[in-house]
C-alpha atoms as a PDB file:
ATOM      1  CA  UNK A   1       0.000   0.000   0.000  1.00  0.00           C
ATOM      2  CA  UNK A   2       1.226   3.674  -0.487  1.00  0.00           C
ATOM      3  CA  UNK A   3       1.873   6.049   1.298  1.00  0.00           C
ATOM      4  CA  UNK A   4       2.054   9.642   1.048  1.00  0.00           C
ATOM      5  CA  UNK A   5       3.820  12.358   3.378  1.00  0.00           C
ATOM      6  CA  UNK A   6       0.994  15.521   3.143  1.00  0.00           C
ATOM      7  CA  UNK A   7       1.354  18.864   4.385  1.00  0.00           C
ATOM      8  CA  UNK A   8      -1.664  21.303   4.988  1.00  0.00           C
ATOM      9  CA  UNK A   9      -1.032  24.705   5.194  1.00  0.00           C
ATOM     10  CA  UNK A  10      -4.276  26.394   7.240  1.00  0.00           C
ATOM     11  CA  UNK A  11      -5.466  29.089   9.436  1.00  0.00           C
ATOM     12  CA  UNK A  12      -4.690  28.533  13.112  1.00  0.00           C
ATOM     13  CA  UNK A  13      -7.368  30.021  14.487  1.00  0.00           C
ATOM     14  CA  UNK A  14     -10.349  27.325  13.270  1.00  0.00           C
ATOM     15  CA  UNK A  15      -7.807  24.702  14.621  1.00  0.00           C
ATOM     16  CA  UNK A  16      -7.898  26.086  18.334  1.00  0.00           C
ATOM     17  CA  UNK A  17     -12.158  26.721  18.163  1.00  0.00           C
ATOM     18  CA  UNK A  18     -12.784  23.053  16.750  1.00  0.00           C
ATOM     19  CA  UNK A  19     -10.487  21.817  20.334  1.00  0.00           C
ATOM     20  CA  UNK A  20      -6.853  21.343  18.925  1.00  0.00           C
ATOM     21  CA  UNK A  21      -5.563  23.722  21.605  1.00  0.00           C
ATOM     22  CA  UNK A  22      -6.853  25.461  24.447  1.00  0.00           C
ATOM     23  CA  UNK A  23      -8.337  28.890  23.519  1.00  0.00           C
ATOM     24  CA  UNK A  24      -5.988  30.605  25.837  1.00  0.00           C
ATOM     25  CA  UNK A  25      -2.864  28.904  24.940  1.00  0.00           C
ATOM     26  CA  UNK A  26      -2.035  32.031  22.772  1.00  0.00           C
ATOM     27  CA  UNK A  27      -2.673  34.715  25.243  1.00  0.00           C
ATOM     28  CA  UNK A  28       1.033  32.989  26.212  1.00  0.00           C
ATOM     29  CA  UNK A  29       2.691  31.829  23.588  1.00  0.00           C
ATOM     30  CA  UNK A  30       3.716  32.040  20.290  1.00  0.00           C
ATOM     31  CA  UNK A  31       3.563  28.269  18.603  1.00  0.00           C
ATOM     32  CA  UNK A  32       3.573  25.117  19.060  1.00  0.00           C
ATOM     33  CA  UNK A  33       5.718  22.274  17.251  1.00  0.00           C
ATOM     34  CA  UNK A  34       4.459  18.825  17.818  1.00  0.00           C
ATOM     35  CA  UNK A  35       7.216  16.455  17.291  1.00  0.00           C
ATOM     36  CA  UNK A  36       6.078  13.321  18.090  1.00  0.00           C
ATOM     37  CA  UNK A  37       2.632  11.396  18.832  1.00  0.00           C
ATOM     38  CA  UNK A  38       2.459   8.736  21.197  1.00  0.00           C
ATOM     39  CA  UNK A  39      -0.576   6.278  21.292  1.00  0.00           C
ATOM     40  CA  UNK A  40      -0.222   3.424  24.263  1.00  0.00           C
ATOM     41  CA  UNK A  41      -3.717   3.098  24.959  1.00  0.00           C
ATOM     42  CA  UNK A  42      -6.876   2.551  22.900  1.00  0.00           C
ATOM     43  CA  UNK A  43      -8.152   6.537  22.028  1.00  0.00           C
ATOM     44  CA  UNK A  44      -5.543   8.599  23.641  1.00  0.00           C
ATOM     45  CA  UNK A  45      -2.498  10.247  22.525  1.00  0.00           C
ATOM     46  CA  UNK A  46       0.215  11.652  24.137  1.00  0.00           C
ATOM     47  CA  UNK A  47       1.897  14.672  22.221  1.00  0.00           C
ATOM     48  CA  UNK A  48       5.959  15.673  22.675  1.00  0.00           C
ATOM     49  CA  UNK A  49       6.104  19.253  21.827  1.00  0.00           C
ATOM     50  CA  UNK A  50       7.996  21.940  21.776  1.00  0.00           C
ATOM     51  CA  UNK A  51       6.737  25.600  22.906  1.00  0.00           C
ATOM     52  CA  UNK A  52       7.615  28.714  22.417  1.00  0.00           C
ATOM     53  CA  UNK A  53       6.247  31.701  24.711  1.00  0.00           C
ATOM     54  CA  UNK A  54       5.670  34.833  24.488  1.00  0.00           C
ATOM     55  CA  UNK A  55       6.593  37.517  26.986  1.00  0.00           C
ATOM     56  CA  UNK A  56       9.278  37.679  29.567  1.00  0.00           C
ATOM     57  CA  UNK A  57      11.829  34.873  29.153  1.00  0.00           C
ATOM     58  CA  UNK A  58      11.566  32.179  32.225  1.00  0.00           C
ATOM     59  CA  UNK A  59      15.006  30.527  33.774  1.00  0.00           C
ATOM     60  CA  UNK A  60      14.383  26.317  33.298  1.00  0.00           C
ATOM     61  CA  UNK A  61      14.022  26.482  36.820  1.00  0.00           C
ATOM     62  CA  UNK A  62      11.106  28.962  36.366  1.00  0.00           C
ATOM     63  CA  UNK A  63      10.058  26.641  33.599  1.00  0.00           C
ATOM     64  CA  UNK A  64       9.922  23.427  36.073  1.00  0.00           C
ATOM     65  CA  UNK A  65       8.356  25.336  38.882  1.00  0.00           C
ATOM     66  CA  UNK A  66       5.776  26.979  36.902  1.00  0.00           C
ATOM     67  CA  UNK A  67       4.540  23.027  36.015  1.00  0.00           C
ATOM     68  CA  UNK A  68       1.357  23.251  38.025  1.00  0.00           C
ATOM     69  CA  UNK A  69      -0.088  26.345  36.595  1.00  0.00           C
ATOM     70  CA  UNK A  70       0.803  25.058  32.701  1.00  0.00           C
ATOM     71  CA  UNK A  71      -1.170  21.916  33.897  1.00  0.00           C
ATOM     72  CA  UNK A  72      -4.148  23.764  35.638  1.00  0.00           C
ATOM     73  CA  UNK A  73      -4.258  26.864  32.858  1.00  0.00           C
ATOM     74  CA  UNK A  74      -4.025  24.495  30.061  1.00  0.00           C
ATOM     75  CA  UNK A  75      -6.690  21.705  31.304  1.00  0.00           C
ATOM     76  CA  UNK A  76      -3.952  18.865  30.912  1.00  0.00           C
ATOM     77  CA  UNK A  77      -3.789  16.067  32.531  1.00  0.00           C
ATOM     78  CA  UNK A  78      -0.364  14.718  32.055  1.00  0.00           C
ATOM     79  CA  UNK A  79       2.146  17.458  31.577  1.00  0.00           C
ATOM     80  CA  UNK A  80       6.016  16.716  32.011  1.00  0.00           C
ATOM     81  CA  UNK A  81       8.969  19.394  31.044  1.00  0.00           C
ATOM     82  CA  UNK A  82      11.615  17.331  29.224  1.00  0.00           C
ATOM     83  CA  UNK A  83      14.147  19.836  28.097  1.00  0.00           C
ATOM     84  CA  UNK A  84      13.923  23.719  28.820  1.00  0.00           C
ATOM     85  CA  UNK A  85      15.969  26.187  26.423  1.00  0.00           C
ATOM     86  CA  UNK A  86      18.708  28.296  27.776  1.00  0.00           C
ATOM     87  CA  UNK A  87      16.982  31.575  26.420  1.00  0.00           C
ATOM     88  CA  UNK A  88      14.355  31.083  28.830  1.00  0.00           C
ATOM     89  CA  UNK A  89      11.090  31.139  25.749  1.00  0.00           C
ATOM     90  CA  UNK A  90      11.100  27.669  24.587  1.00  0.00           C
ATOM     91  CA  UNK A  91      10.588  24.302  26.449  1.00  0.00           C
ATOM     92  CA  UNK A  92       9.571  20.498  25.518  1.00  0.00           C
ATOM     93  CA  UNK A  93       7.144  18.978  26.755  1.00  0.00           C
ATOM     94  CA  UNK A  94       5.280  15.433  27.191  1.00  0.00           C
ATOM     95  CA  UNK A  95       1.713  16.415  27.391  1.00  0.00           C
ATOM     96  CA  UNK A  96      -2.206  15.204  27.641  1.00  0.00           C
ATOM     97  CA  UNK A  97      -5.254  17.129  27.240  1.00  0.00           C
ATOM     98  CA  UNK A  98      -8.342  16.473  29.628  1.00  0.00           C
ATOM     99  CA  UNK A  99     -10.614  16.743  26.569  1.00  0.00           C
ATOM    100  CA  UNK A 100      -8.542  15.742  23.197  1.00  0.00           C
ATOM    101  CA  UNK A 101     -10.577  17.739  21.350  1.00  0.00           C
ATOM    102  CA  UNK A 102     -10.603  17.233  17.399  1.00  0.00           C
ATOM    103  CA  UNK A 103      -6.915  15.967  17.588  1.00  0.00           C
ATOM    104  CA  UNK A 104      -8.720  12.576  18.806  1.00  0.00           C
ATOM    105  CA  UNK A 105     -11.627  13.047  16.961  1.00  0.00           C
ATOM    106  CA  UNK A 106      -9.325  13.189  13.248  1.00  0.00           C
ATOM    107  CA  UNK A 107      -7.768  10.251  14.565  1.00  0.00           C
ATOM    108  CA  UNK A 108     -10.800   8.259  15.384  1.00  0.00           C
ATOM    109  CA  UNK A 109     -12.976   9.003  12.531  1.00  0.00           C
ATOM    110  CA  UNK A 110     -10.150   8.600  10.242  1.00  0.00           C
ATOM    111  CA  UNK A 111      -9.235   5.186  11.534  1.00  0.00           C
ATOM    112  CA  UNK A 112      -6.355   2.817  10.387  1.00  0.00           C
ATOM    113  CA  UNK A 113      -3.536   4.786   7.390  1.00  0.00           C
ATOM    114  CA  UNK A 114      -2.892   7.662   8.859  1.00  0.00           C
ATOM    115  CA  UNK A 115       0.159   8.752  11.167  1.00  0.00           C
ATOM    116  CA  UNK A 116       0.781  12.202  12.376  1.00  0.00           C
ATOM    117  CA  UNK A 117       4.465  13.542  11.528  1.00  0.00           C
ATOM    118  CA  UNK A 118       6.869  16.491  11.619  1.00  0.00           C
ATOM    119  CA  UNK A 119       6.549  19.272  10.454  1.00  0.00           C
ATOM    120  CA  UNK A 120       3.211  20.184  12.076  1.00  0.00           C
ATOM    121  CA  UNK A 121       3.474  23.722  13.451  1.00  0.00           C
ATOM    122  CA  UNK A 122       0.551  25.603  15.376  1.00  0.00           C
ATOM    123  CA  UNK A 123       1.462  29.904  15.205  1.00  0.00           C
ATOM    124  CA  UNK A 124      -0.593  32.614  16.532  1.00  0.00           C
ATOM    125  CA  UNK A 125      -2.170  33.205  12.697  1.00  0.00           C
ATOM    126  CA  UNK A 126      -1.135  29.980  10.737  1.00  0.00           C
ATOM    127  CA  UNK A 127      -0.262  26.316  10.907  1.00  0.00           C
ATOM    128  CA  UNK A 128       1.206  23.595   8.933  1.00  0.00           C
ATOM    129  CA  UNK A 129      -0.141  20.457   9.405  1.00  0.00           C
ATOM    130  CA  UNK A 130       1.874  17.050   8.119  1.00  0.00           C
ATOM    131  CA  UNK A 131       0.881  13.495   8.297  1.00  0.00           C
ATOM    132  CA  UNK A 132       1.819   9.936   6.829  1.00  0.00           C
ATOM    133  CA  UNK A 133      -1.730   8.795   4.790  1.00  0.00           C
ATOM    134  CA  UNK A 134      -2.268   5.721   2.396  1.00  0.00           C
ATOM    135  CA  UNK A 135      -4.741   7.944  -0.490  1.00  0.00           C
ATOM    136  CA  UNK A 136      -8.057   6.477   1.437  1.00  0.00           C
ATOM    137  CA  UNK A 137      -7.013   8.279   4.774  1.00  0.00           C
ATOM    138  CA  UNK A 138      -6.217  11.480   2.679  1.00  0.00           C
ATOM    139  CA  UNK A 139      -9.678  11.483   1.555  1.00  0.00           C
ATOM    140  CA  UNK A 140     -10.939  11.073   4.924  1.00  0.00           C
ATOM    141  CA  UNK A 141      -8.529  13.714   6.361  1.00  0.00           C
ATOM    142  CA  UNK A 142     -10.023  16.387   3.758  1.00  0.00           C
ATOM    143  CA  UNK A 143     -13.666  15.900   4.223  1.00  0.00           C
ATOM    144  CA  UNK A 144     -13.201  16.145   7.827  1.00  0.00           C
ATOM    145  CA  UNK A 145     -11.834  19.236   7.680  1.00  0.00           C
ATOM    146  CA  UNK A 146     -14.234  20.566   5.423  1.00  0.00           C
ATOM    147  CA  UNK A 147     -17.199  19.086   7.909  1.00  0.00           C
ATOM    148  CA  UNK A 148     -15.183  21.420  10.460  1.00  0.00           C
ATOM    149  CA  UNK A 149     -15.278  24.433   8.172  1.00  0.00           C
ATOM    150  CA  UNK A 150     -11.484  24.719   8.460  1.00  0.00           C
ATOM    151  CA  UNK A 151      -9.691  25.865   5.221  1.00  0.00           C
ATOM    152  CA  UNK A 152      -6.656  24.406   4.174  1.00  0.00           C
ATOM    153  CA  UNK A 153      -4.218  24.775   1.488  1.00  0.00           C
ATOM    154  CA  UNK A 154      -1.951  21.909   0.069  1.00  0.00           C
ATOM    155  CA  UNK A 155       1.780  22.683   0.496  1.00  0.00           C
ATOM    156  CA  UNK A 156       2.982  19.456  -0.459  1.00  0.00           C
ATOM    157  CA  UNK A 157       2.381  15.854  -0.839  1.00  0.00           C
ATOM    158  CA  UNK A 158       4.984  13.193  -1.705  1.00  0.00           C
ATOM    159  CA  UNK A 159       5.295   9.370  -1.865  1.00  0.00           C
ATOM    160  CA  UNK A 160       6.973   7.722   0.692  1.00  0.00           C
ATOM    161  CA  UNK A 161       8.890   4.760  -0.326  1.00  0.00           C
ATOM    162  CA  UNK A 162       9.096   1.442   0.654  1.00  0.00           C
ATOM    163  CA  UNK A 163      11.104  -0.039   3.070  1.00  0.00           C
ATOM    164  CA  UNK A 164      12.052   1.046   6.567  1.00  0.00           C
ATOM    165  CA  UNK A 165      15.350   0.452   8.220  1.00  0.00           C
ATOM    166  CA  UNK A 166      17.417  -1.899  10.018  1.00  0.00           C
ATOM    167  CA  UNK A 167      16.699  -0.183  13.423  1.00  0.00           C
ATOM    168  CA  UNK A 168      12.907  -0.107  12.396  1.00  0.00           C
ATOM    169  CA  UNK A 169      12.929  -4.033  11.553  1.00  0.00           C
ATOM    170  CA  UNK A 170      14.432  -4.880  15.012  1.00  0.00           C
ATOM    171  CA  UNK A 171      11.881  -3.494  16.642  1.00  0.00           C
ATOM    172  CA  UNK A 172       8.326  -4.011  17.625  1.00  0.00           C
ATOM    173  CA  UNK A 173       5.892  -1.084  17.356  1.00  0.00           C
ATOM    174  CA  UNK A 174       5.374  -1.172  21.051  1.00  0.00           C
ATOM    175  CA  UNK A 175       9.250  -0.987  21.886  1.00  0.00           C
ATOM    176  CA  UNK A 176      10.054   1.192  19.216  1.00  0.00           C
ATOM    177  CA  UNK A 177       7.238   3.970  20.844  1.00  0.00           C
ATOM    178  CA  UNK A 178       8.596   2.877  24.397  1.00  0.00           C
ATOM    179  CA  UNK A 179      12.705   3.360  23.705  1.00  0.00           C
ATOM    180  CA  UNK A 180      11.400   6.937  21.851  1.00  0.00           C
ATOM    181  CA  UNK A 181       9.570   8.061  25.047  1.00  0.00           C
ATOM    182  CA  UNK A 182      12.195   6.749  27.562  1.00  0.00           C
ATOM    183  CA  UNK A 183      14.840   8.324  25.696  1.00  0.00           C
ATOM    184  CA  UNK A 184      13.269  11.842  25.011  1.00  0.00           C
ATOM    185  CA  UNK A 185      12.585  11.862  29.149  1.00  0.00           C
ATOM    186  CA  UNK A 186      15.790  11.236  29.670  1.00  0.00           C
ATOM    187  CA  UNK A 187      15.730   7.440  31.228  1.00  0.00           C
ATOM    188  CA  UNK A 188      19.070   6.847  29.422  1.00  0.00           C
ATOM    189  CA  UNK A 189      20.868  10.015  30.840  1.00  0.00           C
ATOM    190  CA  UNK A 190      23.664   9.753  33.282  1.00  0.00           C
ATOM    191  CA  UNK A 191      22.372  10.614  35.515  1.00  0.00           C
ATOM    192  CA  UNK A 192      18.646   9.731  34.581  1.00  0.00           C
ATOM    193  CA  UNK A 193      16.247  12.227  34.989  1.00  0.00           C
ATOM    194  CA  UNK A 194      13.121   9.823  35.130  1.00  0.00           C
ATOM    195  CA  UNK A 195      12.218   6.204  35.989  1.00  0.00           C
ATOM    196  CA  UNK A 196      10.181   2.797  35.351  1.00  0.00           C
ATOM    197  CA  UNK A 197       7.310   4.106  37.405  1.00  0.00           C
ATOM    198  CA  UNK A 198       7.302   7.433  35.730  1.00  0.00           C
ATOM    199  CA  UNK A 199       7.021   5.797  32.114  1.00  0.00           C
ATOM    200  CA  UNK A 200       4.850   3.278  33.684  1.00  0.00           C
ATOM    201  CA  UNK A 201       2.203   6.087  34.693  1.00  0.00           C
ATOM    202  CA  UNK A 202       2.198   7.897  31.518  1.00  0.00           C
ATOM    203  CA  UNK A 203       2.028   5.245  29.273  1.00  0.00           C
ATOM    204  CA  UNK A 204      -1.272   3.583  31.619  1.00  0.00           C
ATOM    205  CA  UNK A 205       1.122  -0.083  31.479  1.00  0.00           C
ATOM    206  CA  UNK A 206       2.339  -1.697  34.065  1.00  0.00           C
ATOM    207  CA  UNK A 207       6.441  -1.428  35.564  1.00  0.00           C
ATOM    208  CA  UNK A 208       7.096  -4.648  34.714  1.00  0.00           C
ATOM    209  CA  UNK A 209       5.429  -4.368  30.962  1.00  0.00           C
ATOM    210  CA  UNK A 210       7.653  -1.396  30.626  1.00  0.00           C
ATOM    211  CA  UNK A 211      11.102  -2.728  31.899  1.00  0.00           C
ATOM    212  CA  UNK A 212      10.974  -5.860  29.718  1.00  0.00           C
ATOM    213  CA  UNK A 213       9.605  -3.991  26.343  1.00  0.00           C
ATOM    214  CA  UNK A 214      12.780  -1.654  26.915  1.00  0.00           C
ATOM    215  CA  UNK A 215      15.053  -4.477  27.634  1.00  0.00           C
ATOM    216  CA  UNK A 216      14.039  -6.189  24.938  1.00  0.00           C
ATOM    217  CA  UNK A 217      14.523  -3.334  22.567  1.00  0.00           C
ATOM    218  CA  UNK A 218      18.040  -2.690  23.272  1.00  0.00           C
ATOM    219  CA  UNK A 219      18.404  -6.101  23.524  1.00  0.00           C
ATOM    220  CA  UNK A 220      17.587  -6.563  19.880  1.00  0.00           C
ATOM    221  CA  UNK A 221      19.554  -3.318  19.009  1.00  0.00           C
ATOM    222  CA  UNK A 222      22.780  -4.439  20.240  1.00  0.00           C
ATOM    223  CA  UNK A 223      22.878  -8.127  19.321  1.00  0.00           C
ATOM    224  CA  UNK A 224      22.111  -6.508  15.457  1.00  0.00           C
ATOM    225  CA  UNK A 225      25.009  -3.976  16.258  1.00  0.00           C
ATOM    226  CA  UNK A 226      27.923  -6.109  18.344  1.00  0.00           C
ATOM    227  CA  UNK A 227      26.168  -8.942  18.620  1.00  0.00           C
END
């Protein structure tokens, strides 16, 4: 089956009234990137993202201590700061919404071919939206929009060729999403800035489901690498 990588180019403001962000989150900021989209249980997503604010620059430490009024302002109900920038306006993030909003709702009614990807960037007046789509899903992705009166423009849309590589094939979807998460919160620093029962809690599986998927993982990368 094909696939195609397709970018939207559409006005941000339709995006944040249909539920895709809060309808505050720009009273603060300036964008945000999502970079990744996580999916470990059945209808909910977890988004890795990087923000930018607006306003006076905040210290990390700011950043980190300012983690319970982001999560109360914002309605989410996971929200962990992975990496805050030195110039005190941009920070990533591992968060949840409360109420997904019509990032779920795409991603239900579309179904099965369709895979969020980068670039997809959310600015005060614009956004570019990018996704992975076999041509059914594409269809599906357009008429939804146009059911949510949201106007979009196409910027591009190429085929994606077959084949993935030898890291992909060693892997399992499952440990593939787990290794991704544990490594952009930082499990494999020295020292490591989070553990098996953070990962455990986020991703709704249990500790033990967690430490084997990830031991397994680099299991299979290293015996394919020095094995």
């Amino acid at each position: 089956m094909s696939l195609w990588r397709i970018s939207l180019d559409l006005p941000s403001p339709p995006l944040v009234a249909a539920g895709l962000l809060p309808r505050t989150f720009f009273r603060h900021n300036e964008s945000i990137e999502i970079l990744r989209v996580y999916a470990f249980q059945p209808r909910e997503r977890m988004l890795l993202a990087r923000v930018t604010r607006s306003g006076p620059p905040w210290s990390p430490e700011e950043i980190a201590r300012q983690r319970a009024v982001l999560r109360r302002r914002y309605r989410l109900r996971d929200f962990e700061i992975v990496e805050a920038a030195p110039d005190g306006r941009t920070y990533v993030a591992l968060l949840r919404q409360e109420n997904p909003g019509i990032l779920e709702r795409l991603l239900e009614e579309i179904g099965a071919g369709v895979t969020p990807a980068p670039p997809t960037l959310i600015g005060r007046e614009r956004a570019t939206l990018t996704f992975l789509a076999d041509e059914a899903a594409e269809k599906r992705i357009l008429v939804l929009l146009q059911s949510l009166d949201v106007p979009y423009e196409l910027k591009s849309r190429r085929r994606v060729h077959g084949g993935t590589g030898a890291a992909e094939e060693e892997l399992t979807a499952r440990q593939r999403e787990l290794l991704s998460l544990a490594w952009n919160l930082g499990y494999f620093a020295v020292p490591s800035r989070t553990g098996l029962d953070t990962i455990a809690r986020l991703t709704g599986l249990s500790r033990n489901t967690v430490s084997q998927h990830l031991r397994r993982g680099v299991r299979n990368l290293l015996q394919n690498r020095i094995g």
